[in-house]
Protein backbone atom coordinates (compact mmCIF):
# COMPACT_ATOMS: atom_id res chain seq x y z
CA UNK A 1 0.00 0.00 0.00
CA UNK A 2 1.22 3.48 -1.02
CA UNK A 3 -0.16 7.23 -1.12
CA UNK A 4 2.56 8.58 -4.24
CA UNK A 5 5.96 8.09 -2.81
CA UNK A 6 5.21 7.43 0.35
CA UNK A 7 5.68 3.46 1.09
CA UNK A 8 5.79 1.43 3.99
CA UNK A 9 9.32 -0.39 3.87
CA UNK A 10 10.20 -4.16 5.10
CA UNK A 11 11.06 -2.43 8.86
CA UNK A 12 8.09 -1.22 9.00
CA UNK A 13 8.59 2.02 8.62
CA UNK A 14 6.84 4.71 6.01
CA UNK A 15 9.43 6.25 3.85
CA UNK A 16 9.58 8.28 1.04
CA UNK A 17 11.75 7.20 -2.10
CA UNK A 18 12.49 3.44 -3.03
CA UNK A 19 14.34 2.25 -0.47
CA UNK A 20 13.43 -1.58 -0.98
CA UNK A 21 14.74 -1.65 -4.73
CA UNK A 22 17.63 1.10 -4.74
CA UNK A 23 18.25 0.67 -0.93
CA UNK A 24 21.80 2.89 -1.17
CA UNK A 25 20.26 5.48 -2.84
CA UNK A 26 18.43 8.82 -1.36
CA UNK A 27 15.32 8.33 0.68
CA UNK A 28 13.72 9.28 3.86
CA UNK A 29 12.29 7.78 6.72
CA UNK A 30 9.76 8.54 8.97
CA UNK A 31 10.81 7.32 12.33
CA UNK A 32 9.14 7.66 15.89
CA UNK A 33 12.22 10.29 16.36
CA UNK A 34 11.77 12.75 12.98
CA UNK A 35 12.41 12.15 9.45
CA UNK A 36 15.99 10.93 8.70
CA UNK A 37 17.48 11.06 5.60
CA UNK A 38 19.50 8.32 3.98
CA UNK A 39 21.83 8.12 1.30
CA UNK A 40 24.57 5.49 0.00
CA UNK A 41 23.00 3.46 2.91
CA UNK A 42 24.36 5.51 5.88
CA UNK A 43 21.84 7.74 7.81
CA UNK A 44 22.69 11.08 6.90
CA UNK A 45 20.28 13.61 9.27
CA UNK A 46 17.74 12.75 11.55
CA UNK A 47 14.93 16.05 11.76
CA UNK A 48 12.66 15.68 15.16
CA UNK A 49 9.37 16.38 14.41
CA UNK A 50 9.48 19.22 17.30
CA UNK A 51 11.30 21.36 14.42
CA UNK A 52 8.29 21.18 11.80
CA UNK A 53 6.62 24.21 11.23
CA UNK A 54 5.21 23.41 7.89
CA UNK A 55 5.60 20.52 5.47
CA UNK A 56 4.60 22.16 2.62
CA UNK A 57 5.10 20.58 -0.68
CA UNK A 58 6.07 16.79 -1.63
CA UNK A 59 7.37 16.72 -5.46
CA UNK A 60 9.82 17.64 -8.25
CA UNK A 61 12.31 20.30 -7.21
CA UNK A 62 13.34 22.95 -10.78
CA UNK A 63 16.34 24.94 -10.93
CA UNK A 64 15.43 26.98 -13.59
CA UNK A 65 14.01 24.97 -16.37
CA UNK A 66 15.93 21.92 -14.80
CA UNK A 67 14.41 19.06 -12.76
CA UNK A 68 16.57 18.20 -10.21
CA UNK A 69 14.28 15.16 -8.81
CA UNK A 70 11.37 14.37 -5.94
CA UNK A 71 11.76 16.12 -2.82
CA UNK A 72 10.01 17.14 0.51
CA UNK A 73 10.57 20.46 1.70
CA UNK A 74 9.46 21.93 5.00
CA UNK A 75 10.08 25.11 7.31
CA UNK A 76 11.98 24.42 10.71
CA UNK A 77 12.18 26.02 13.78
CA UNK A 78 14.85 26.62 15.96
CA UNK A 79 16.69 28.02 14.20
CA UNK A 80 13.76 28.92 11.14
CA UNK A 81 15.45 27.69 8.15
CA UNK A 82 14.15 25.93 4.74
CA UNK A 83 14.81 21.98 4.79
CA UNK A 84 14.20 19.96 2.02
CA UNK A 85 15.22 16.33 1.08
CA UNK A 86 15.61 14.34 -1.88
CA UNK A 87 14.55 11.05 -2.72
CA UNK A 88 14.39 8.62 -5.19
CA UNK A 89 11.59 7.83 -7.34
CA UNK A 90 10.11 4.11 -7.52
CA UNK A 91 10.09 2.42 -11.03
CA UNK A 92 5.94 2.88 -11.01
CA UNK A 93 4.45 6.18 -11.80
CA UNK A 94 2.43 8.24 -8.88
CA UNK A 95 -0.79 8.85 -9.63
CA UNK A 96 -1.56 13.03 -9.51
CA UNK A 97 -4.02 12.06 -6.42
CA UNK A 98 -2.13 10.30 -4.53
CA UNK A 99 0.78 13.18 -4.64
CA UNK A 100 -1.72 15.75 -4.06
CA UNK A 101 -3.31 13.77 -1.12
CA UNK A 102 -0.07 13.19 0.58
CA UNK A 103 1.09 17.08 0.17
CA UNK A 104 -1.92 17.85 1.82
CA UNK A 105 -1.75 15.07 4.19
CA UNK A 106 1.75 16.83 5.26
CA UNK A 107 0.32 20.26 5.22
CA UNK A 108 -2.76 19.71 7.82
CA UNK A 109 -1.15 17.29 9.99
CA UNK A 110 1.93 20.06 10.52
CA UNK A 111 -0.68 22.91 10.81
CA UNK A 112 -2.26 20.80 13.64
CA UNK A 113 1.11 20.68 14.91
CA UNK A 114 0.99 16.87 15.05
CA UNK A 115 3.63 15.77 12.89
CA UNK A 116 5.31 13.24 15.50
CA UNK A 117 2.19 11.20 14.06
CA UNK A 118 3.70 10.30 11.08
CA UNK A 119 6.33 8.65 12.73
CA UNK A 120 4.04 6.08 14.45
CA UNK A 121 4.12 3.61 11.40
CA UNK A 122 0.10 2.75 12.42
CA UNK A 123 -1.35 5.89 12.07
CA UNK A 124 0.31 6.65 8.54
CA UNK A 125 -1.35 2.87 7.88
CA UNK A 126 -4.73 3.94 8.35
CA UNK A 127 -4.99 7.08 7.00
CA UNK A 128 -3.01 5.54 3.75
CA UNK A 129 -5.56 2.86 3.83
CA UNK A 130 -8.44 5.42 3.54
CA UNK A 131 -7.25 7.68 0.96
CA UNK A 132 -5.43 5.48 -1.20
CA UNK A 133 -8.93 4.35 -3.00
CA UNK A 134 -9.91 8.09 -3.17
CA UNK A 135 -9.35 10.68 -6.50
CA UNK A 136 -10.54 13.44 -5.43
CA UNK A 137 -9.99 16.34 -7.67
CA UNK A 138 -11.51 19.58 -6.29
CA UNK A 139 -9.27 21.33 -3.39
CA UNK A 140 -12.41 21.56 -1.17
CA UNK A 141 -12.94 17.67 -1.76
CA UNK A 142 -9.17 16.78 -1.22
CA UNK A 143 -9.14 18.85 1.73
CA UNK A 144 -12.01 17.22 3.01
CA UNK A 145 -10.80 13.75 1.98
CA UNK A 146 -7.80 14.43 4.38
CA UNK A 147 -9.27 15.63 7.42
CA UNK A 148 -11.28 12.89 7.86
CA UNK A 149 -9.07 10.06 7.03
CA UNK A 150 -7.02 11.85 9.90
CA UNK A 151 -9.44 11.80 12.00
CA UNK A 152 -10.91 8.42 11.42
């Protein structure tokens, strides 16, 4: 079960990027602790979720007219500065919904300051559950979608 690039790996764990078929190459992890970014297999940074202001967009990153790849980005606090990590994609396209779902996912459950959430690997289970079935293409309709898989 997915929701775009967010999967739940062999530990256990929801992650974002293919860790199970490219496992030394960039992903994340959403631990009980923060999000922790790996690359070439070693843990790079570990984020605690106290530090997320905002998660506020889950996609490509440009430089100009060139794609540089999926990333997250989010604001931190403490100090405020711009984080973002990249991750690799999985062989299988995302559906649009399913990326738009998940940003939105990461947007509400940060502006309900409840991000440490997403690093209990049974909450992230059921709300995937819920909206993984759902298209919904309206922002009203994917907003709604989202609150109440969150608060099912």
């Amino acid at each position: 079960m997915a929701l775009g690039p967010l999967e739940r790996g062999s530990d256990g764990f929801w992650g974002l990027g293919d860790r199970e078929r490219n496992p030394s190459g960039r992903h994340v992890v959403l631990l009980p602790e923060g999000f922790e970014q790996r690359h070439d297999g070693v843990r790079q940074a570990l984020v605690p979720w106290s530090r997320f202001m905002t998660i506020h967009e889950v996609g490509p990153r440009f430089e100009g007219r060139h794609r540089i790849g999926p990333v997250v980005r989010a604001t931190l606090r403490d100090p405020y500065e711009v984080w973002e990590a990249r991750f690799t994609r999985h062989a299988h396209r995302y559906r649009t919904a399913h990326v738009l779902l998940l940003d939105e996912l990461f947007v509400q459950t940060a502006e309900a300051k409840e991000t440490a959430r997403l690093g209990d690997p049974d909450w992230p289970a059921a709300v995937v559950e819920r909206l993984a079935p759902q298209s919904p293409w309206t922002r009203k309709a994917l907003r709604s979608a989202v609150a109440e898989a969150r608060e099912a």
